[in-house]
Protein backbone atom coordinates (compact mmCIF):
# COMPACT_ATOMS: atom_id res chain seq x y z
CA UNK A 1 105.04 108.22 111.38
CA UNK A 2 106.69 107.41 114.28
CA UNK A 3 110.61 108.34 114.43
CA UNK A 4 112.91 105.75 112.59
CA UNK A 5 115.21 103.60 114.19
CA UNK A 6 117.58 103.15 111.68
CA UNK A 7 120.58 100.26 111.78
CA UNK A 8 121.96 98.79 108.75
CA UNK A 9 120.24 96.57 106.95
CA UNK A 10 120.66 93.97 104.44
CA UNK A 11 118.71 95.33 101.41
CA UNK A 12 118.37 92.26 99.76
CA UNK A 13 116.08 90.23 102.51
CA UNK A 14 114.05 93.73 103.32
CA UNK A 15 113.20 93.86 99.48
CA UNK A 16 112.50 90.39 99.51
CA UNK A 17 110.01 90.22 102.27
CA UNK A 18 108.04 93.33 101.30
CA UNK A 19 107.84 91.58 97.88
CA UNK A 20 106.90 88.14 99.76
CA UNK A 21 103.66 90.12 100.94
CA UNK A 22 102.68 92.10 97.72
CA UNK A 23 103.18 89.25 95.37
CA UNK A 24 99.72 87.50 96.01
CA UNK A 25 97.43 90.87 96.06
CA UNK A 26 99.47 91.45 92.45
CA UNK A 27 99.19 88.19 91.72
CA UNK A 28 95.07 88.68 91.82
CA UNK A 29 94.92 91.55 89.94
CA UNK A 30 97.22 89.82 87.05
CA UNK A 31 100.46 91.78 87.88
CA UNK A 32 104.15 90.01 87.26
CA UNK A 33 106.81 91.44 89.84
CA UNK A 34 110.22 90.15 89.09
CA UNK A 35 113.23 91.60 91.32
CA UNK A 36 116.51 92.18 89.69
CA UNK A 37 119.72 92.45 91.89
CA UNK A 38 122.43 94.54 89.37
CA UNK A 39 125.16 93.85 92.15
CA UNK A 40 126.23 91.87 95.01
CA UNK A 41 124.30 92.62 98.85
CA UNK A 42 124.98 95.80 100.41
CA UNK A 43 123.45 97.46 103.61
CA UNK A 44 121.34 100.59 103.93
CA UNK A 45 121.11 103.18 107.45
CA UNK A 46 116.88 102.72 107.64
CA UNK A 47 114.51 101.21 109.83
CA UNK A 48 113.89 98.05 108.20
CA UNK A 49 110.45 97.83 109.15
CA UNK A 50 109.47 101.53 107.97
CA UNK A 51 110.93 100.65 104.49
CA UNK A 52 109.38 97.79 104.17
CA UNK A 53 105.74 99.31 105.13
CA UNK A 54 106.86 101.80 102.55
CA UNK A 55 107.91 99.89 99.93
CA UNK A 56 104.49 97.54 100.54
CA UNK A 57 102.09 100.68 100.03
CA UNK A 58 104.19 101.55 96.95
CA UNK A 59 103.68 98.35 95.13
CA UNK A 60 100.01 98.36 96.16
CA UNK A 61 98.87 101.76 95.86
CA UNK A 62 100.42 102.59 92.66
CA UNK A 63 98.51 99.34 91.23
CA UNK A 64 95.28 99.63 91.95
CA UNK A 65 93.93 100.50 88.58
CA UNK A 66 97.24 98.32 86.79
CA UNK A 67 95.58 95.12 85.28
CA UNK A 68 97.53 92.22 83.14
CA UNK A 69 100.65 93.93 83.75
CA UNK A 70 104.17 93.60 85.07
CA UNK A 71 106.42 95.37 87.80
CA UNK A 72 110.24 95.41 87.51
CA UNK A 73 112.11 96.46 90.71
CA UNK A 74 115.99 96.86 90.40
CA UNK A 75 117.96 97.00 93.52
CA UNK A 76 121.43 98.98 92.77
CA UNK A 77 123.93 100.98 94.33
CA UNK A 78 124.65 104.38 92.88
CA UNK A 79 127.98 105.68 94.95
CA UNK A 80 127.02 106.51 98.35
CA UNK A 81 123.25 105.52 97.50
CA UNK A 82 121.14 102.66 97.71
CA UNK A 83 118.45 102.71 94.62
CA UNK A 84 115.14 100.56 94.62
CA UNK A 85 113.84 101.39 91.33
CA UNK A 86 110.21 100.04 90.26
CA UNK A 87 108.61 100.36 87.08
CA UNK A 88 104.98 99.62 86.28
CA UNK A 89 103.66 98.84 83.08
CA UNK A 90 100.08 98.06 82.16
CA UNK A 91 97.07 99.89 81.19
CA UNK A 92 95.46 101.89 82.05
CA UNK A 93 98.53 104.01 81.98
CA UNK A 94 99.16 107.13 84.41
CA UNK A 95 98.55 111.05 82.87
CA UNK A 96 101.77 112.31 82.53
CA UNK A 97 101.61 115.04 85.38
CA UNK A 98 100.86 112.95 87.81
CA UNK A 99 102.13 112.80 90.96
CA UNK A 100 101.42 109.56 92.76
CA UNK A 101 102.75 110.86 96.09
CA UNK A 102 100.12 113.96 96.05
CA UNK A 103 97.78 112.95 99.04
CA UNK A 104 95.11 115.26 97.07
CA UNK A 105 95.98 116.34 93.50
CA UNK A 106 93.86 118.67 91.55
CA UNK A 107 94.00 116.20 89.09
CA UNK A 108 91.40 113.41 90.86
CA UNK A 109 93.98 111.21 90.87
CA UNK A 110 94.50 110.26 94.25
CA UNK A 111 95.75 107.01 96.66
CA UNK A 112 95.07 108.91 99.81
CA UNK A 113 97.65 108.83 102.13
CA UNK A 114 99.37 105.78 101.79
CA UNK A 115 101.82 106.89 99.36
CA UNK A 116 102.38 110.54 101.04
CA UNK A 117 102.82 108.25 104.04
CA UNK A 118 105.18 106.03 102.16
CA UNK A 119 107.19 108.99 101.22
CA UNK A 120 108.02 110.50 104.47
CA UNK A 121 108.78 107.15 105.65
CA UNK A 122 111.24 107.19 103.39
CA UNK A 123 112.05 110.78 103.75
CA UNK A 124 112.21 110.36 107.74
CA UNK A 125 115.31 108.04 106.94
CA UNK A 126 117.15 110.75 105.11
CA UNK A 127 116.07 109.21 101.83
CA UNK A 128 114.07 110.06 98.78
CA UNK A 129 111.88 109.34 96.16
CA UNK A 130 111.25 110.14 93.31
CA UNK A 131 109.09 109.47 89.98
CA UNK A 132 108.66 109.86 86.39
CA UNK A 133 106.76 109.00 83.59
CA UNK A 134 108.58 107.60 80.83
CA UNK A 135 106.79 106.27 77.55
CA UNK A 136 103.64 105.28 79.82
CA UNK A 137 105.36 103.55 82.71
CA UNK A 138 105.76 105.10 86.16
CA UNK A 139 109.02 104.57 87.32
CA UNK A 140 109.59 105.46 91.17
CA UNK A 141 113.05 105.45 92.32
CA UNK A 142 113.58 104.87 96.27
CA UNK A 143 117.33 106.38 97.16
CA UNK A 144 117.89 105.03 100.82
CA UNK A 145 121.83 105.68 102.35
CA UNK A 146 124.31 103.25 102.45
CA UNK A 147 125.15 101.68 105.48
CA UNK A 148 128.81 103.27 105.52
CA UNK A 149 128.15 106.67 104.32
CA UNK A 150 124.90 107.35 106.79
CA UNK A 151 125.25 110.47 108.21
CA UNK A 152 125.15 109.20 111.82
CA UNK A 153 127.20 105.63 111.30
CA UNK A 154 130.08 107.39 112.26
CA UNK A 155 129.60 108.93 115.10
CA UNK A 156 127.60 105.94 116.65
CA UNK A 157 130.30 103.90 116.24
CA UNK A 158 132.79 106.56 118.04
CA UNK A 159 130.10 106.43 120.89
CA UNK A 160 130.15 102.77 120.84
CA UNK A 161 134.08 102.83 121.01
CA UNK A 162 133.87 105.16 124.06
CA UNK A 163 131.44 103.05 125.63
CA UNK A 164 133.75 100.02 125.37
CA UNK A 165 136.42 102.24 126.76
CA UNK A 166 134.83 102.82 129.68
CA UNK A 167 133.84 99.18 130.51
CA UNK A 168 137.59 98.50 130.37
């Protein structure tokens, strides 16, 4: 992937539209999404589109085989940490060592790239993400960084400042 260009973002609307465009390739295959908010807005440090091509392969790729059932993303943030957590629940349900984000497990179970993409789009934005199995649901957590606690918000705004020093 090409490198990010990272700003902060509204999570909210950048959950919202990825969700806009999964909903009716779900919605064919019989799978509920419902998005729950645990907290008022805040703003992540990504590139909005990256995470949102990211977050569109995970709700696709991690469904394919997921019929007549339901996906529950929460958006929360966890101190200086932004969490998208989704957690699909259907049959058939996923062997439990599985790793979706393997481009080519020994296992057979495979989604290509997409996902291994997904991940170091997510990575790329000093992010992570992680999954687990728990009582036959995946649950993937994507942990994107706050707007004020990114690494380089700081010192972009102290080059902004000295910017508008000069123009003075």
């Amino acid at each position: 992937p090409a490198p990010p260009t990272v700003q902060a973002v509204d999570v909210r609307p950048l959950v919202e539209a990825a969700v806009r465009l999964a909903r009716p390739a779900l919605a064919h295959r019989g799978v509920d999404l419902d998005v729950l908010a645990r907290e008022s807005a805040f703003t992540v440090w990504v590139d909005a589109e990256q995470v949102q091509r990211a977050l569109l392969s995970i709700l696709l790729s991690c469904t394919p085989s997921l019929r007549d059932g339901h996906i529950t993303m929460t958006i929360e943030r966890v101190g200086d940490t932004g969490h998208l957590t989704l957690e699909f629940e259907g049959s058939p349900s996923p062997p439990a060592a599985w790793d979706v984000f393997e481009p080519f497990p020994t296992a057979g179970h495979s989604h290509g790239l997409a996902l291994a993409t997904a991940r170091r789009l997510i990575e790329n934005q000093h992010g992570a993400v992680r999954t687990q199995i728990i009582e036959n649901r995946l649950r993937c957590v994507i942990s994107l960084p706050i707007a004020s606690a990114a690494p380089h918000a700081a010192t972009d705004s102290l080059q902004a400042r000295r910017e508008e020093t000069r123009t003075c």
